[in-house]
C-alpha atoms as a PDB file:
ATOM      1  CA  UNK A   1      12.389  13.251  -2.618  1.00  0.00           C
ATOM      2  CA  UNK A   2       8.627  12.094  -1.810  1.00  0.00           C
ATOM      3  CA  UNK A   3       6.562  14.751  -2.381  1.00  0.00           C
ATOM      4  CA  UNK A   4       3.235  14.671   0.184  1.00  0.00           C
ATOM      5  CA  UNK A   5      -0.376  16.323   0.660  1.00  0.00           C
ATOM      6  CA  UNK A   6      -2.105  16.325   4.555  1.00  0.00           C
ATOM      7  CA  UNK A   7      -5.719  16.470   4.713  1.00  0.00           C
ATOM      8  CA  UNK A   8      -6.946  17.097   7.758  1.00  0.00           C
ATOM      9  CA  UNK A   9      -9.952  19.270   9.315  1.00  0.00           C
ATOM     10  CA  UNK A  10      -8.070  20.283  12.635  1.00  0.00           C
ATOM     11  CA  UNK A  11      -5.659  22.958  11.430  1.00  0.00           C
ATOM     12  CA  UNK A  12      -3.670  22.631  14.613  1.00  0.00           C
ATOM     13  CA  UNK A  13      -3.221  18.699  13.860  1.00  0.00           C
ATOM     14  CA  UNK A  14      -2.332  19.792  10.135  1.00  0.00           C
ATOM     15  CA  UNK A  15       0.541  22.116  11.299  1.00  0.00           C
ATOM     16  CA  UNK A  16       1.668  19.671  14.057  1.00  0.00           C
ATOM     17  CA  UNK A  17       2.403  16.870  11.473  1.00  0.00           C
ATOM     18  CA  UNK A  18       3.869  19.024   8.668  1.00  0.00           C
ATOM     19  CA  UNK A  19       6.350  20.211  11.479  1.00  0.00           C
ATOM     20  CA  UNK A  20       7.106  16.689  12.133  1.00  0.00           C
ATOM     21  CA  UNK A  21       7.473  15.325   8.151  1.00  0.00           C
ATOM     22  CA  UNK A  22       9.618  18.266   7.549  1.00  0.00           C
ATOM     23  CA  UNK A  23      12.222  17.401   9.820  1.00  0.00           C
ATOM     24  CA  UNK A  24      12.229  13.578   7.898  1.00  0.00           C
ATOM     25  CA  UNK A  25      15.105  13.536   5.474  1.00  0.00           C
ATOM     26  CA  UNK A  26      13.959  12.706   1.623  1.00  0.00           C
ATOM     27  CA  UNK A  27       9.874  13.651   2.328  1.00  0.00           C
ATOM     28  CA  UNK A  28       8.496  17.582   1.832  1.00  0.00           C
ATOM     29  CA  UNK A  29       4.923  18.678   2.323  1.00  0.00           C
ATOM     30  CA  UNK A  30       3.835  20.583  -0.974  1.00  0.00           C
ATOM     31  CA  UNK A  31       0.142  21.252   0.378  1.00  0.00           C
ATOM     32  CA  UNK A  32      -2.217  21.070   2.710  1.00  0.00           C
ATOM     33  CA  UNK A  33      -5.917  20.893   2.885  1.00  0.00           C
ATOM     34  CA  UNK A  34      -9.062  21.370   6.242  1.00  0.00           C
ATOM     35  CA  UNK A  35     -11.304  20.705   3.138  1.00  0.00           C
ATOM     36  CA  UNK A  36     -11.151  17.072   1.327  1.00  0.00           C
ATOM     37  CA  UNK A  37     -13.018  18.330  -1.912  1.00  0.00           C
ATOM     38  CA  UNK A  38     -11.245  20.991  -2.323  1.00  0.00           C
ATOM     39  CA  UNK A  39      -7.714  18.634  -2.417  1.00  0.00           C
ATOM     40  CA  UNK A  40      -9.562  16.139  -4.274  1.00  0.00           C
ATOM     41  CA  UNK A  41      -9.719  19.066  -6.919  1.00  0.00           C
ATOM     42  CA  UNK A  42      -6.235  20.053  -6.902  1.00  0.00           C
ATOM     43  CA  UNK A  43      -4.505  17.142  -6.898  1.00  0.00           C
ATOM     44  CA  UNK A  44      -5.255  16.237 -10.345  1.00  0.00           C
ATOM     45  CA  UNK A  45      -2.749  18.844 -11.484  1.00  0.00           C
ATOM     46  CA  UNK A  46       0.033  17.358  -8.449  1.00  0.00           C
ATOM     47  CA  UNK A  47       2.779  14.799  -8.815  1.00  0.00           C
ATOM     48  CA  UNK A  48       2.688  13.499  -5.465  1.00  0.00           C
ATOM     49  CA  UNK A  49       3.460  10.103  -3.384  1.00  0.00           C
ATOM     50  CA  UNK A  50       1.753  10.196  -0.510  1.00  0.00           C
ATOM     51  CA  UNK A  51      -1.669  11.574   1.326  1.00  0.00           C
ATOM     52  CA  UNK A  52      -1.993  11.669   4.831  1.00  0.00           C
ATOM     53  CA  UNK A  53      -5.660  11.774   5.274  1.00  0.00           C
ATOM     54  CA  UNK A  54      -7.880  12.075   8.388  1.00  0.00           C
ATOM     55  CA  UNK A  55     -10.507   9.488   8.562  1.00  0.00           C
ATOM     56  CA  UNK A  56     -13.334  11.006   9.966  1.00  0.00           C
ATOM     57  CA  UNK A  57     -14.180  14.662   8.374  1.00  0.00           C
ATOM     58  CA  UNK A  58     -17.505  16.681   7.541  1.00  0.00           C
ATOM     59  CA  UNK A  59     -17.334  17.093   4.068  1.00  0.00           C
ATOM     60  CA  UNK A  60     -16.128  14.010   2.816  1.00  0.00           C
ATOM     61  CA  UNK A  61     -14.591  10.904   4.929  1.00  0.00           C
ATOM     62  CA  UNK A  62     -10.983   9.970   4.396  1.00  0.00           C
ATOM     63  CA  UNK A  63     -12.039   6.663   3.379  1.00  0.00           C
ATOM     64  CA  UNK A  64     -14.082   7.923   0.031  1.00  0.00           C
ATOM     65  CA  UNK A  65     -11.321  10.296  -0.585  1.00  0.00           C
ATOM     66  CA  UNK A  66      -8.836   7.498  -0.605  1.00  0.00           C
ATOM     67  CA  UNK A  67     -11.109   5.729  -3.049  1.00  0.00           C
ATOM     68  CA  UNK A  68     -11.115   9.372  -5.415  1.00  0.00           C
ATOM     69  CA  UNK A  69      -7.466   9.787  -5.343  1.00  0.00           C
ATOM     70  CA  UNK A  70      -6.695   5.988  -6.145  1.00  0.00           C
ATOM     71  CA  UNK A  71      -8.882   6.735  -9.361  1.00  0.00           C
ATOM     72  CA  UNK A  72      -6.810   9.635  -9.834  1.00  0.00           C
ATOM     73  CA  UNK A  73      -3.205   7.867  -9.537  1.00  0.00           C
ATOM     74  CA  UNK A  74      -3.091   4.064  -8.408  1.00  0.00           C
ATOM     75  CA  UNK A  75       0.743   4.853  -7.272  1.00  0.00           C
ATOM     76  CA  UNK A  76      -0.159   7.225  -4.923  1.00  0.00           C
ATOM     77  CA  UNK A  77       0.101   5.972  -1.050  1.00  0.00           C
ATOM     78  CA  UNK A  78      -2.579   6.715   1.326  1.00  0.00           C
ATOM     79  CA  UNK A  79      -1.834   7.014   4.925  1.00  0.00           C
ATOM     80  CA  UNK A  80      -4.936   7.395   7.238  1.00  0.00           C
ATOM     81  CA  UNK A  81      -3.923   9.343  10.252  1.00  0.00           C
ATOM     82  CA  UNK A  82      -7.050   8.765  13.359  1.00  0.00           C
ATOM     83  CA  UNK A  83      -7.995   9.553  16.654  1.00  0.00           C
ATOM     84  CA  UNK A  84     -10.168   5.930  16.949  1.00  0.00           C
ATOM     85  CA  UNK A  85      -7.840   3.193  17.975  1.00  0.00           C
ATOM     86  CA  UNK A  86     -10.205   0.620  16.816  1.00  0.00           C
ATOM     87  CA  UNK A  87      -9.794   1.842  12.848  1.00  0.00           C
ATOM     88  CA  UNK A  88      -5.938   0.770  13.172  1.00  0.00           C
ATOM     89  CA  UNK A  89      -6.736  -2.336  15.427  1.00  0.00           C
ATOM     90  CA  UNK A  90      -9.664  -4.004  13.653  1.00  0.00           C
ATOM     91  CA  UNK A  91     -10.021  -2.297  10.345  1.00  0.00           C
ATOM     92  CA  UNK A  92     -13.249  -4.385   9.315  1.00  0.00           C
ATOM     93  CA  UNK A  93     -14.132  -1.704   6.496  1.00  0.00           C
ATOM     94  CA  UNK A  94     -11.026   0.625   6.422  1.00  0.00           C
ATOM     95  CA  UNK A  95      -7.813   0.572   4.182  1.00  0.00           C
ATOM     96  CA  UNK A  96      -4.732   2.116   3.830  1.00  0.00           C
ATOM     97  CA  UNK A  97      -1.225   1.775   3.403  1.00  0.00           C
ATOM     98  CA  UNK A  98      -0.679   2.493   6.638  1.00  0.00           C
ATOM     99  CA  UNK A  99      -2.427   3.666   9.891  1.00  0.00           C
ATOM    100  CA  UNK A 100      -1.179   6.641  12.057  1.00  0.00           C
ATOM    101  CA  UNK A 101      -2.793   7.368  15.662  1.00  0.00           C
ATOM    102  CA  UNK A 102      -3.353  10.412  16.982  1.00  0.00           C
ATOM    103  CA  UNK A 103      -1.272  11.844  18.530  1.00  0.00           C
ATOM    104  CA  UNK A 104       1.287  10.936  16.370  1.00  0.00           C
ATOM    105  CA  UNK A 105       4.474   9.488  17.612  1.00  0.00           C
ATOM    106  CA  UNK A 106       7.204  10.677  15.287  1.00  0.00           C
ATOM    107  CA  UNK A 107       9.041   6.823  15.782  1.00  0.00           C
ATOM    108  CA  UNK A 108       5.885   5.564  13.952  1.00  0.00           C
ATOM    109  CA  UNK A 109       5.346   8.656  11.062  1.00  0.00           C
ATOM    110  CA  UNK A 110       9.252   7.883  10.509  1.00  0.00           C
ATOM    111  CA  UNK A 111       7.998   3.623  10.556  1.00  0.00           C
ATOM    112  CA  UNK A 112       5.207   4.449   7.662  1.00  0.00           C
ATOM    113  CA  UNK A 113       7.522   6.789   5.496  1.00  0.00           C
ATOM    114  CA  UNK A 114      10.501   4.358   5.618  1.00  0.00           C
ATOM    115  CA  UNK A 115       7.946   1.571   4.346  1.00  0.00           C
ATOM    116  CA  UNK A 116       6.855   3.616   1.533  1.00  0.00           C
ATOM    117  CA  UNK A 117      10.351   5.084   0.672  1.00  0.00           C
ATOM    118  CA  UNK A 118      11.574   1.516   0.746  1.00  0.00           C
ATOM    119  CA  UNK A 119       9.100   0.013  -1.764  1.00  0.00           C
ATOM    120  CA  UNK A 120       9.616   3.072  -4.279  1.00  0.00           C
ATOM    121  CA  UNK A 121      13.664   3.101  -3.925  1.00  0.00           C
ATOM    122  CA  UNK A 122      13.683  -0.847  -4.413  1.00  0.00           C
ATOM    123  CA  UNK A 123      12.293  -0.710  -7.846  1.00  0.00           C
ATOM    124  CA  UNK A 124      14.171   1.993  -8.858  1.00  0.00           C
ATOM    125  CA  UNK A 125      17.940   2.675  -7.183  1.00  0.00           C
ATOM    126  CA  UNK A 126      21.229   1.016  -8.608  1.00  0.00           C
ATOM    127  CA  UNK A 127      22.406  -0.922  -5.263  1.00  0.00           C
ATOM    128  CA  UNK A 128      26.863  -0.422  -5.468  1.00  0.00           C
ATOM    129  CA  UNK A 129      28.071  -3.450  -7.222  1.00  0.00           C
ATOM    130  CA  UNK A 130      24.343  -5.337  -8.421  1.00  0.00           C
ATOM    131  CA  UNK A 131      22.641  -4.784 -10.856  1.00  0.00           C
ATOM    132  CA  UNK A 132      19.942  -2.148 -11.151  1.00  0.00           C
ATOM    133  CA  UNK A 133      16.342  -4.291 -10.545  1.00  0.00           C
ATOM    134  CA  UNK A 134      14.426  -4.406 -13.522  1.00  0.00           C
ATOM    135  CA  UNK A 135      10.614  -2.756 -13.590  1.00  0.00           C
ATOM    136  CA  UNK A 136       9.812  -6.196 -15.563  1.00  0.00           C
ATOM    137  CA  UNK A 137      10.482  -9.697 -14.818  1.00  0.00           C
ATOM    138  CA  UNK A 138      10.483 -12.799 -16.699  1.00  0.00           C
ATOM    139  CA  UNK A 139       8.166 -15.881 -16.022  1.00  0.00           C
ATOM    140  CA  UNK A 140       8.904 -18.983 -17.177  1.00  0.00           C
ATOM    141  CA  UNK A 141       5.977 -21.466 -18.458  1.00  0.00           C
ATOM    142  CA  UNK A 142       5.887 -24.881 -19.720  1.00  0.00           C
ATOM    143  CA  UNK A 143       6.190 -23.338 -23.423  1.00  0.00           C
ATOM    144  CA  UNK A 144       7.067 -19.719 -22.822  1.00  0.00           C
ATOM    145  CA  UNK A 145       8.500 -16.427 -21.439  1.00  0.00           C
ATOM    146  CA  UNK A 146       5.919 -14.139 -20.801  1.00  0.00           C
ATOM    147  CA  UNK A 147       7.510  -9.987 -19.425  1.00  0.00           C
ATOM    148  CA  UNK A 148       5.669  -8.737 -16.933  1.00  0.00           C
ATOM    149  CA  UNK A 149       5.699  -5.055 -15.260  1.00  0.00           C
ATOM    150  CA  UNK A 150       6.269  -5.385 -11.906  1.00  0.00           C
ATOM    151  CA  UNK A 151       4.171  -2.945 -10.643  1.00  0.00           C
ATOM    152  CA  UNK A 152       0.868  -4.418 -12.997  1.00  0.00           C
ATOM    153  CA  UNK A 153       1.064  -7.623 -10.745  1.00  0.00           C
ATOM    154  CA  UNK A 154      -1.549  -8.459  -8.288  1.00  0.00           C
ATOM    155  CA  UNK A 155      -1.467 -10.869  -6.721  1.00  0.00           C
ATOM    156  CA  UNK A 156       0.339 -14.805  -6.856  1.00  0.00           C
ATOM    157  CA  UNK A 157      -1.382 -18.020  -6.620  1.00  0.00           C
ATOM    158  CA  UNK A 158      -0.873 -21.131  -6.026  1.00  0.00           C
ATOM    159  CA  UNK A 159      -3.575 -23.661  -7.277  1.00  0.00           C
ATOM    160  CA  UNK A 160      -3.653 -27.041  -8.453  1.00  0.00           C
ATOM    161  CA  UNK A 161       0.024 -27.684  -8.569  1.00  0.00           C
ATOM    162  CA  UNK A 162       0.699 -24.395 -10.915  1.00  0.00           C
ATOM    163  CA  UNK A 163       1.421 -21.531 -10.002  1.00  0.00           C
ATOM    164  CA  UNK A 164      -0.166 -17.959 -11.210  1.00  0.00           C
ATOM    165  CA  UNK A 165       0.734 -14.247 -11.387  1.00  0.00           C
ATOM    166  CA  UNK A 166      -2.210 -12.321 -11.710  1.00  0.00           C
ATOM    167  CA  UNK A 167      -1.706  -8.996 -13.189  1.00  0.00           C
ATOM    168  CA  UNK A 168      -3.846  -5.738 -14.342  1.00  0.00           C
ATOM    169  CA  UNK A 169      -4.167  -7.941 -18.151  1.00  0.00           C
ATOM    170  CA  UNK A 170      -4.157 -11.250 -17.562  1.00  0.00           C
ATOM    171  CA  UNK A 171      -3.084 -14.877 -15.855  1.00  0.00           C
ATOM    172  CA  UNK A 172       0.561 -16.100 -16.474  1.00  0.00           C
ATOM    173  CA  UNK A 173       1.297 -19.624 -15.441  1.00  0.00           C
ATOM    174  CA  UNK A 174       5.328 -19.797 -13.860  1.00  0.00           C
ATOM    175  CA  UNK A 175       6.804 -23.128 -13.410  1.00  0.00           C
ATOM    176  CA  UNK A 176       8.403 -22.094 -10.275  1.00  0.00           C
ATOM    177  CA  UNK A 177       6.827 -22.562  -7.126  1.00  0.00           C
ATOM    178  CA  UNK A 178       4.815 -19.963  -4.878  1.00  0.00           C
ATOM    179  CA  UNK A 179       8.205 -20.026  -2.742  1.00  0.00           C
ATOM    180  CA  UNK A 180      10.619 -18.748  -5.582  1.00  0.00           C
ATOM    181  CA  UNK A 181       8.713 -15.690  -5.968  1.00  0.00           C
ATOM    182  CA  UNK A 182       8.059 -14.953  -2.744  1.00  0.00           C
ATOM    183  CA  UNK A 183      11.767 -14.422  -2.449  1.00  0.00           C
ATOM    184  CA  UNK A 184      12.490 -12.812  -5.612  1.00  0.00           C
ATOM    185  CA  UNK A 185      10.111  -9.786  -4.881  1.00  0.00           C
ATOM    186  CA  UNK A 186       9.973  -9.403  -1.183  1.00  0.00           C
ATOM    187  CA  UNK A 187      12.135  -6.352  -0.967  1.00  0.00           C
ATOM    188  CA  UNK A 188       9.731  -4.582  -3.500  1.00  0.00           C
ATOM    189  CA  UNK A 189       6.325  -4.784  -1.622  1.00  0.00           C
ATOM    190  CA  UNK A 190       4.893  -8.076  -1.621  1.00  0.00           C
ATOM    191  CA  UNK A 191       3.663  -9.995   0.907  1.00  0.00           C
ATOM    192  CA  UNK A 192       2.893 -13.704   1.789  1.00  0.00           C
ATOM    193  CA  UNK A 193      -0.415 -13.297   3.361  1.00  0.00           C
ATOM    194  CA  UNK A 194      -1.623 -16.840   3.188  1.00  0.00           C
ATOM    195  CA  UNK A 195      -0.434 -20.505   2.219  1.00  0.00           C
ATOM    196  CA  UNK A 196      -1.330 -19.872  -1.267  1.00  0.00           C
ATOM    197  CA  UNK A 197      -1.134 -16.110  -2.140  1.00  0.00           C
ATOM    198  CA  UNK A 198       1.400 -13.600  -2.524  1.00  0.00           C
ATOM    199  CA  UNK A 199       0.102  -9.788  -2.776  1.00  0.00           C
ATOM    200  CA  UNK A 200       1.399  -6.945  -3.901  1.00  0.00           C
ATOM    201  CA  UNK A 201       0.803  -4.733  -0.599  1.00  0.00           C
ATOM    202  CA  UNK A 202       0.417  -1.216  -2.962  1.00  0.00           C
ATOM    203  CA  UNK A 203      -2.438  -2.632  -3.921  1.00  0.00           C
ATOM    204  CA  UNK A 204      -4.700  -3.009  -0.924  1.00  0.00           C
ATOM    205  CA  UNK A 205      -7.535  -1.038  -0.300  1.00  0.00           C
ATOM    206  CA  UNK A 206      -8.612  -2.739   2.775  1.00  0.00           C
ATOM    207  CA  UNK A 207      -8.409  -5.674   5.142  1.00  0.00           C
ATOM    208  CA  UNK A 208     -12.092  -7.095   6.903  1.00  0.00           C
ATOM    209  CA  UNK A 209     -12.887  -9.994   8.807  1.00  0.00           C
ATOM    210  CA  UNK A 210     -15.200 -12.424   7.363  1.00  0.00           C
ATOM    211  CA  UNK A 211     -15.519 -14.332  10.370  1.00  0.00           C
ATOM    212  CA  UNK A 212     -14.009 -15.138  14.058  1.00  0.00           C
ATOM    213  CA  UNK A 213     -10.319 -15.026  13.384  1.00  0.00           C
ATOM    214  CA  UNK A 214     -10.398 -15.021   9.378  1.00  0.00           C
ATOM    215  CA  UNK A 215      -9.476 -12.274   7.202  1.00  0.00           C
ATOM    216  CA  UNK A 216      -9.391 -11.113   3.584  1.00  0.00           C
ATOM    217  CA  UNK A 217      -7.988  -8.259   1.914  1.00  0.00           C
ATOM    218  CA  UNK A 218     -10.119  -5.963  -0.728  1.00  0.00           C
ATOM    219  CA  UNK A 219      -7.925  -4.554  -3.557  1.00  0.00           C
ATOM    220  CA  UNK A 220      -8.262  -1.380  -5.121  1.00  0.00           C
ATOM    221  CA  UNK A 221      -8.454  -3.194  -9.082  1.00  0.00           C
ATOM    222  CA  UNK A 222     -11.841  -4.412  -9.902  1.00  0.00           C
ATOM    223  CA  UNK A 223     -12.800  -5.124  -6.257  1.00  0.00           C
ATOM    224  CA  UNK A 224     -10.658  -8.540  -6.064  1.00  0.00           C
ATOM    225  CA  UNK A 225     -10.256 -10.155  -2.778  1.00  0.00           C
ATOM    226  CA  UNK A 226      -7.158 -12.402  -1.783  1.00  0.00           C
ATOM    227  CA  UNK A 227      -7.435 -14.184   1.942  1.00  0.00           C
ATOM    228  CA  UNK A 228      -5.363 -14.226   4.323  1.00  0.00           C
ATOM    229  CA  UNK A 229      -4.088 -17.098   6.727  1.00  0.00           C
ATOM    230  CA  UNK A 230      -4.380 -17.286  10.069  1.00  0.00           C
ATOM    231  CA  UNK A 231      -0.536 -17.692  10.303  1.00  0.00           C
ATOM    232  CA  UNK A 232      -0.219 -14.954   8.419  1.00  0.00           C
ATOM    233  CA  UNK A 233      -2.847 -12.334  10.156  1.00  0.00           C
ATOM    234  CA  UNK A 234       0.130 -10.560  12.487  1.00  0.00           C
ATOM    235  CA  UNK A 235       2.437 -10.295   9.904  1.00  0.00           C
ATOM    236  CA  UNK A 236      -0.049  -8.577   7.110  1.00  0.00           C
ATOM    237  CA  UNK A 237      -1.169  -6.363  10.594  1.00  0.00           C
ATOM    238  CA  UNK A 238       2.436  -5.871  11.456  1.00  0.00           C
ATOM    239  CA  UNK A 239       3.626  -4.372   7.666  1.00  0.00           C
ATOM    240  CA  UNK A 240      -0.101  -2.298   7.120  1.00  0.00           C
ATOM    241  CA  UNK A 241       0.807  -0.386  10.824  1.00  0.00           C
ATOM    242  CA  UNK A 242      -2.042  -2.323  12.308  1.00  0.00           C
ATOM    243  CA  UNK A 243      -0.712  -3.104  15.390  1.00  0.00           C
END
């Protein structure tokens, strides 16, 4: 059961979309909030999985509170629910797991959960008859094994012929190619996002444009930036809710 917060300054908007969650299977609002500090206060003592925050509110926006509550718990998913289409088309300095317009169409609220429900249960469920997948994986160098968590990696990289996973602690060097692990860990949240990167999509804070058609996405660990390909623009839109 994901356990959620809404944080919202329109009461009326608050109630409409914790009438809508609550009749998702597997999701249950625990609290709600018109005032971002005070939440920001409270949830220090909450296990929860997901914030639905507005963007724009007096106090404090929904963009720094996103920032204050990824301090708080990295593992935490932020949706940003907003009136201003342009936030969810363009999102030059916002980021979020996912976008919701308002008003929000249940088809999409049920699109953004199912993401998010999806990336938790694929690290963690037994699937009948294979075996459980492991929170670590092993990555073979030209000398080595090194274990790595999968939720401390990053980001992948391709460079010079070798191949990198990035993580919270260090650089490992795999002597499989970019390709291998984009299939071994697509079904738990990463992303090809250009030629030479994988990312792991829990990790982005937000996506901006640099210039005309190019992008590059701003992580939420030590400010690191991974681009993205202009092949690969519609799909990173398409999975953040962009579109």
């Amino acid at each position: 059961m994901l356990r959620c917060i809404i944080v919202d300054d329109e009461q009326a908007l608050i109630s409409e979309l914790e009438f809508s969650i609550e009749s998702i299977d597997e999701i249950e609002v625990i609290a709600t909030y018109t005032d971002g500090i005070q939440a920001l206060v409270n949830i220090v003592d909450m296990n929860i999985d997901i914030a639905f925050l507005d963007i724009e509110m007096p106090e404090i926006t929904g963009v720094e509170l996103a920032k204050r509550i990824k301090k708080i718990d990295s593992n935490i998913s932020i949706i940003f629910i907003t009136a201003y289409k342009q936030y969810a088309i363009d999102a030059f300095d916002i980021g979020a797991a996912h976008y919701l317009l308002k008003p929000i169409r249940k088809e999409k609220l049920i699109t953004a959960i199912d993401r998010i429900k999806g990336s938790r249960d694929n690290q963690i469920k037994v699937i009948k008859g294979k075996t459980q997948l492991p929170e670590k994986i092993s990555v073979k160098g030209r000398d080595s094994t090194t274990f790595i968590k999968i939720k401390d990696i990053l980001y992948i990289e391709s460079l010079d012929s070798k191949t990198i996973l990035v993580t919270k602690k260090e650089k490992v060097t795999s002597k499989e190619k970019l390709q291998f692990w984009q299939n071994e860990l697509l079904e738990v949240g990463f992303l090809r996002c250009h030629r030479s990167y994988i990312v792991n999509m829990e990790y982005i804070y937000r996506i901006k444009r640099i210039l005309g058609s190019t992008y590059e996405l701003l992580l939420d660990y030590e400010d690191i930036k991974v681009p993205v390909g202009r092949s690969n623009i519609q799909e990173v839109k398409q999975y953040l809710d962009m579109e």
